[in-house]
Protein backbone atom coordinates (compact mmCIF):
# COMPACT_ATOMS: atom_id res chain seq x y z
CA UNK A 1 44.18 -20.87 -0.06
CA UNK A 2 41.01 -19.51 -1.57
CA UNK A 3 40.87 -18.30 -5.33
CA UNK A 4 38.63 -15.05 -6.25
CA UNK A 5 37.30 -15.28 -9.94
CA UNK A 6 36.87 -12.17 -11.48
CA UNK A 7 33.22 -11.27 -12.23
CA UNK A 8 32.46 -8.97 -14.93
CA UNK A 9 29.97 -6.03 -14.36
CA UNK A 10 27.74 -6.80 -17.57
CA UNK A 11 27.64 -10.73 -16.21
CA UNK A 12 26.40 -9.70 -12.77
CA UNK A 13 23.50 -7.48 -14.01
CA UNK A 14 22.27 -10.39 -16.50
CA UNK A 15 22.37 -12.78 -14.25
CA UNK A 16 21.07 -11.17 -10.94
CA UNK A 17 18.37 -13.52 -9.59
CA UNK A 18 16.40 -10.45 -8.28
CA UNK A 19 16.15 -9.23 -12.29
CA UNK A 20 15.17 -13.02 -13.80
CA UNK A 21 11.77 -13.57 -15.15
CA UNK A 22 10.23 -16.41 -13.82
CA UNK A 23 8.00 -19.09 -16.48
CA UNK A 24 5.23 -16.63 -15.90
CA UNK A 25 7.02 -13.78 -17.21
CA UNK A 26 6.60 -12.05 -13.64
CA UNK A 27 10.01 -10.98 -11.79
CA UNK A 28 10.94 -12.33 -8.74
CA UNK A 29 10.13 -9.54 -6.38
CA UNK A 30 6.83 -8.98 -8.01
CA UNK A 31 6.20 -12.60 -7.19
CA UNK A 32 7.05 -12.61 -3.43
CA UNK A 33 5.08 -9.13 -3.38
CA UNK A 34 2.03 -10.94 -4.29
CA UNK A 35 2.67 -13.69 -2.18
CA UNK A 36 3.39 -11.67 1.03
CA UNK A 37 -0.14 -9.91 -0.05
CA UNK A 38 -2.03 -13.19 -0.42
CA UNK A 39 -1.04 -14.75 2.82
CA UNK A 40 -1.63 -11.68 4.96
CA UNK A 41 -5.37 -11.61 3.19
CA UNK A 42 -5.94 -14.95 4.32
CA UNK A 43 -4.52 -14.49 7.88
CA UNK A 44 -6.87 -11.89 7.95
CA UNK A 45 -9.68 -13.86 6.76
CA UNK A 46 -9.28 -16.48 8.86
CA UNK A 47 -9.14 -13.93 11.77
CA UNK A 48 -12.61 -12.52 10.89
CA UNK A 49 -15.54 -13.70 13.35
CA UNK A 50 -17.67 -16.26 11.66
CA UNK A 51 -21.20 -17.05 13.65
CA UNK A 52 -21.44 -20.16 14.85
CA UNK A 53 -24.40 -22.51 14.19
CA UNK A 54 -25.30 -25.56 16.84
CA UNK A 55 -26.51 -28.61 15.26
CA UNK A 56 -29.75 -28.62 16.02
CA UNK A 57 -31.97 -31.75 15.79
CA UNK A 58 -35.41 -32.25 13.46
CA UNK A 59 -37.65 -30.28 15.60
CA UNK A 60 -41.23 -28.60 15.63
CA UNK A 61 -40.77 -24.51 15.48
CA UNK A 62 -40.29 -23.20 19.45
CA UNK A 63 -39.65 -26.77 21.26
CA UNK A 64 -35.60 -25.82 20.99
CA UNK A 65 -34.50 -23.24 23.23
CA UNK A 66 -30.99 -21.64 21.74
CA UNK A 67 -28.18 -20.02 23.71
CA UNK A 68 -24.84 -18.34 22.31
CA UNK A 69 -23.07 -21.83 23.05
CA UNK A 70 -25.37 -24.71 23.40
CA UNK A 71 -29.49 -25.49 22.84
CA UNK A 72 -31.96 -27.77 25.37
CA UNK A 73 -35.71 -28.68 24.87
CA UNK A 74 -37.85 -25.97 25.52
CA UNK A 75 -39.90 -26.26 28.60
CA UNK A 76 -42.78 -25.18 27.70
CA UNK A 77 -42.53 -24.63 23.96
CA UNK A 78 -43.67 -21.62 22.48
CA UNK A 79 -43.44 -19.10 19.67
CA UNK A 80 -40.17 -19.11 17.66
CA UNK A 81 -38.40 -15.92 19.05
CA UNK A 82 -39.75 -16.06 22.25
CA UNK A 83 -37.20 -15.83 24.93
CA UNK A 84 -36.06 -18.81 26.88
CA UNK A 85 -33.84 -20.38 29.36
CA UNK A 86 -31.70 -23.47 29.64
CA UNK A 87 -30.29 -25.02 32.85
CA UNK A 88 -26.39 -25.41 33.21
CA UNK A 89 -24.24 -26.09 35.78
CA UNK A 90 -23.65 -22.75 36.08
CA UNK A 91 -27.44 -21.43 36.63
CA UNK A 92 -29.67 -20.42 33.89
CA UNK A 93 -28.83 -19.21 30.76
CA UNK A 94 -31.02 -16.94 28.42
CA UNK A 95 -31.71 -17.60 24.88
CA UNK A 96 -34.53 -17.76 22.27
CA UNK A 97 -36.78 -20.25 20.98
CA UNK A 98 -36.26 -21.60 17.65
């Protein structure tokens, strides 16, 4: 057998969780708002392309030969700038002297 309690109109509107301030003084929907906001910037954020720097070794300017994923000694060195190539197992890859 289940028992109904009756609610008064006036209690219900005081005591709506949707309506409370929180210790902040902001409301609750204000709160998740700002939440929902915040994560979705930092999704985004994280989603933005970021450039990618090897780790190169202590080297004299133009003996390093960079490519977009990996480096190798330059062979002959040169200029800084200069284009280069590196050898992979996929045939030669361009890149730059740095």
């Amino acid at each position: 057998m289940t028992h109904f309690t009756e609610v008064s109109p006036t209690f219900l509107k005081s005591d709506d969780a949707l309506n409370k301030c929180d210790w902040l003084g902001a409301d609750v929907k204000a709160r998740v708002a700002r939440t929902v906001v915040v994560l979705a910037l930092a999704a985004a954020a994280a989603l933005l392309p970021w450039p990618a720097f090897a780790q190169l070794p202590p080297h004299a300017p133009g003996t390093i030969c960079v490519t977009q994923f990996f480096w190798c000694w330059a062979q002959p060195p040169g200029p800084p700038g200069y284009a280069c190539g590196c050898p992979s197992q996929y045939g030669f890859v361009p890149g730059y002297l740095g």
